[in-house]
C-alpha atoms as a PDB file:
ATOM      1  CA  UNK A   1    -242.784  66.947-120.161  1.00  0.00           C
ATOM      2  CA  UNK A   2    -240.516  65.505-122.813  1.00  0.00           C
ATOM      3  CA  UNK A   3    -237.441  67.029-124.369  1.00  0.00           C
ATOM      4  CA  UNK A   4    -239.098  67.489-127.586  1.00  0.00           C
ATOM      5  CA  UNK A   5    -241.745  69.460-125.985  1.00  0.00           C
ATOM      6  CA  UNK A   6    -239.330  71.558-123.748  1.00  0.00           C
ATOM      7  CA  UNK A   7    -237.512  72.600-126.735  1.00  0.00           C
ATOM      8  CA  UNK A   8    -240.367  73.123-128.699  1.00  0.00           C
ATOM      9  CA  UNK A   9    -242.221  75.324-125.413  1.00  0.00           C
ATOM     10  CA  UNK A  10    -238.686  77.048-125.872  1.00  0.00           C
ATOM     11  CA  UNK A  11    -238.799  77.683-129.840  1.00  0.00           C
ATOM     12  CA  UNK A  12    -242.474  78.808-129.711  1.00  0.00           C
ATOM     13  CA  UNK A  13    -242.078  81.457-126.666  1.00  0.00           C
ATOM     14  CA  UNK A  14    -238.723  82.291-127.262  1.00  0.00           C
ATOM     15  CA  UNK A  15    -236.914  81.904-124.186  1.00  0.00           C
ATOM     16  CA  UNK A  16    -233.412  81.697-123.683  1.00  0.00           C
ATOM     17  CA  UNK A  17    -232.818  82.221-127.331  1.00  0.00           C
ATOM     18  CA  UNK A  18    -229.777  83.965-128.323  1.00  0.00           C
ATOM     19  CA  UNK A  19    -231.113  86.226-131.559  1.00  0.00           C
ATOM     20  CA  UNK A  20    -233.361  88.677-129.116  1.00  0.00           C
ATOM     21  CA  UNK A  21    -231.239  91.559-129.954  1.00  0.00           C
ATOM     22  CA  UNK A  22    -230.456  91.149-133.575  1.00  0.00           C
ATOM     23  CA  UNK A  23    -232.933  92.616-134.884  1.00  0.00           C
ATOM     24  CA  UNK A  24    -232.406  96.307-133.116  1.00  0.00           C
ATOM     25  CA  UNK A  25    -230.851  98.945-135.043  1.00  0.00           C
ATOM     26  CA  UNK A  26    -227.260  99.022-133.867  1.00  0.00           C
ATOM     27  CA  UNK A  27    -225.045 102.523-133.644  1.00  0.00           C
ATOM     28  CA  UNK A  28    -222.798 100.912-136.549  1.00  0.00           C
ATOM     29  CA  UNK A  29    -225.786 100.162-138.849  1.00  0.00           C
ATOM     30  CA  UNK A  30    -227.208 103.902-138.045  1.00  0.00           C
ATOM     31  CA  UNK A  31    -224.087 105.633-139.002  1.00  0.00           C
ATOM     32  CA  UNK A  32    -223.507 103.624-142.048  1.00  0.00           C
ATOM     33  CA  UNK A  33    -227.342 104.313-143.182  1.00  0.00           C
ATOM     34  CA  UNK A  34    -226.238 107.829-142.710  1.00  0.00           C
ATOM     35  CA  UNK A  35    -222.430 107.607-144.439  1.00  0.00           C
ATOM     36  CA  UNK A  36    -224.735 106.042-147.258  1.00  0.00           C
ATOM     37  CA  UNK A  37    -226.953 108.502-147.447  1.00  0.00           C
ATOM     38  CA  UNK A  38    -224.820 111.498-147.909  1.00  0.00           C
ATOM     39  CA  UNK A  39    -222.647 109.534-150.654  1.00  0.00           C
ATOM     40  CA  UNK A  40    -225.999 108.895-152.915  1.00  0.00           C
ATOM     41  CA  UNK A  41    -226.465 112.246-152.619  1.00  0.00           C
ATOM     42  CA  UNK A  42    -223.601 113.397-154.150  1.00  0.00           C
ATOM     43  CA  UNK A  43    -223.507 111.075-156.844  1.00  0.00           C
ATOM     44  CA  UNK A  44    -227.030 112.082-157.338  1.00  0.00           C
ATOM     45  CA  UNK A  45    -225.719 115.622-157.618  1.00  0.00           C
ATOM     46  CA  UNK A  46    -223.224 114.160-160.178  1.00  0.00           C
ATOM     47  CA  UNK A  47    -225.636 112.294-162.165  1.00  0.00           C
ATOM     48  CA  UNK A  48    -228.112 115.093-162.438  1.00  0.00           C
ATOM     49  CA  UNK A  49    -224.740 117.103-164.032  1.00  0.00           C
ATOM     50  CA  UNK A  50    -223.614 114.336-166.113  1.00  0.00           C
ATOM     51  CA  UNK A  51    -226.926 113.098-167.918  1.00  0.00           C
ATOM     52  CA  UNK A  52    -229.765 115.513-166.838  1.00  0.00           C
ATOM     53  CA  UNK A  53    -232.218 115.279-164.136  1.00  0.00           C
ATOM     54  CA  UNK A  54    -234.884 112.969-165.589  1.00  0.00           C
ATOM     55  CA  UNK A  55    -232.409 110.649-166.848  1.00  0.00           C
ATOM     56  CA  UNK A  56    -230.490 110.496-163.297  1.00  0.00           C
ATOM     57  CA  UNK A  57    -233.835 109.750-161.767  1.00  0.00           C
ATOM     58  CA  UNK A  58    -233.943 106.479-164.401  1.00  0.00           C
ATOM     59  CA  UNK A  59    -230.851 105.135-163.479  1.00  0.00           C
ATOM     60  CA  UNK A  60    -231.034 105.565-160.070  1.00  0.00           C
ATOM     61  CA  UNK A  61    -234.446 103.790-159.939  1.00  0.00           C
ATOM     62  CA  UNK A  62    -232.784 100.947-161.745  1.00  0.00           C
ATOM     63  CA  UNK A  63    -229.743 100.870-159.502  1.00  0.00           C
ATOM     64  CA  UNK A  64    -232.058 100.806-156.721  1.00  0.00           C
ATOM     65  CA  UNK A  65    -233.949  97.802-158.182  1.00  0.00           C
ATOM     66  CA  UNK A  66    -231.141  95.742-159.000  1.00  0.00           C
ATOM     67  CA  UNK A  67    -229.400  96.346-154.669  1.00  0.00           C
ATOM     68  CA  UNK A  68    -232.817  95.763-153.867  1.00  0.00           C
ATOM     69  CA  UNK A  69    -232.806  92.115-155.611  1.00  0.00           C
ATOM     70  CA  UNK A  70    -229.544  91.357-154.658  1.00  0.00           C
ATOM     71  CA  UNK A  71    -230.119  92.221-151.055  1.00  0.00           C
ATOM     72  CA  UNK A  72    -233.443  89.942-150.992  1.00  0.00           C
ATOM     73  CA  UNK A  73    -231.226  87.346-152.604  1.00  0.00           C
ATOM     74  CA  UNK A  74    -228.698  87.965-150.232  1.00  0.00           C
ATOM     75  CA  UNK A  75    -231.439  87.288-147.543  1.00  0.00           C
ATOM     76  CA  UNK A  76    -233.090  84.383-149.055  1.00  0.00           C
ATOM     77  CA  UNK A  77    -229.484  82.667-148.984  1.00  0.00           C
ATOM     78  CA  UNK A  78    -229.334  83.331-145.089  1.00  0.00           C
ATOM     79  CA  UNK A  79    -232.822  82.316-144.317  1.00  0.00           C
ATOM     80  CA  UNK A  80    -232.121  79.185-145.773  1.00  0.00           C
ATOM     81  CA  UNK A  81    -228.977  78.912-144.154  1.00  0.00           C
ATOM     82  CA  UNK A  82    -230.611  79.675-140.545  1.00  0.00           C
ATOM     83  CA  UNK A  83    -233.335  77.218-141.573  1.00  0.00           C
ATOM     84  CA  UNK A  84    -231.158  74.139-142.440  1.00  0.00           C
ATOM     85  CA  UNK A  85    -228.778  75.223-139.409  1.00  0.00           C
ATOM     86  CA  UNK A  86    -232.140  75.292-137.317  1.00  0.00           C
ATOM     87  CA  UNK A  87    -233.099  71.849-138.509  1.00  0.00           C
ATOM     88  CA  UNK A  88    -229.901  70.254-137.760  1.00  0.00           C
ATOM     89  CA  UNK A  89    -229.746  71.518-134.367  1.00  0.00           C
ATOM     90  CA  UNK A  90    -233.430  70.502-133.534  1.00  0.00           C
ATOM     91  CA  UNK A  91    -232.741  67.413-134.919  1.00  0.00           C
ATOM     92  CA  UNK A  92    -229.377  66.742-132.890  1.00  0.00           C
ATOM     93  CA  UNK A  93    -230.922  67.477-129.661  1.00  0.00           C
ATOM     94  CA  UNK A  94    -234.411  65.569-130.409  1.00  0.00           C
ATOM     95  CA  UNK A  95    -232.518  62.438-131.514  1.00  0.00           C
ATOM     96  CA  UNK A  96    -230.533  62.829-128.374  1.00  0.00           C
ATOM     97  CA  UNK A  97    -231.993  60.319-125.464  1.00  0.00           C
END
């Protein structure tokens, strides 16, 4: 078998690859998800004070939207990242005799 397919027998089962456990839930990410939480509610609780229920509902729903676009952005930037990175690498060790 020749390099090129090793690597690619590697790439399509996933052995030996390094980003197995990046995709769990980690202790950090919980308690920050949590931290988060329990500071949206209180500005929540301030927003419903400040400007009313129904309008503290609108702008939350728009601040929601606009982290929500960012963070998709955000990901977009690293997927492309990962891909070129990817691409480099395969390329490196295919060209490699």
């Amino acid at each position: 078998m020749s390099k090129q397919d090793e690597f690619i027998k590697q790439l399509y089962y996933g052995d030996d690859l390094f980003y197995e456990n990046t995709r769990k839930d980690s202790s950090k990410k919980c308690e920050l998800n949590k931290i988060r939480d329990e500071i949206h509610k209180k500005i929540m609780k301030a927003l419903i004070q400040v400007y009313g229920e129904e309008e503290a509902n609108k702008i939350n729903e728009e601040w929601i939207g606009c982290s929500s676009e960012i963070e998709i952005e955000n990901e977009i930037v690293i997927f492309k990242e990962a891909l070129y990175l990817g691409y480099d690498l395969a390329d490196v060790f295919l060209n490699r005799r």
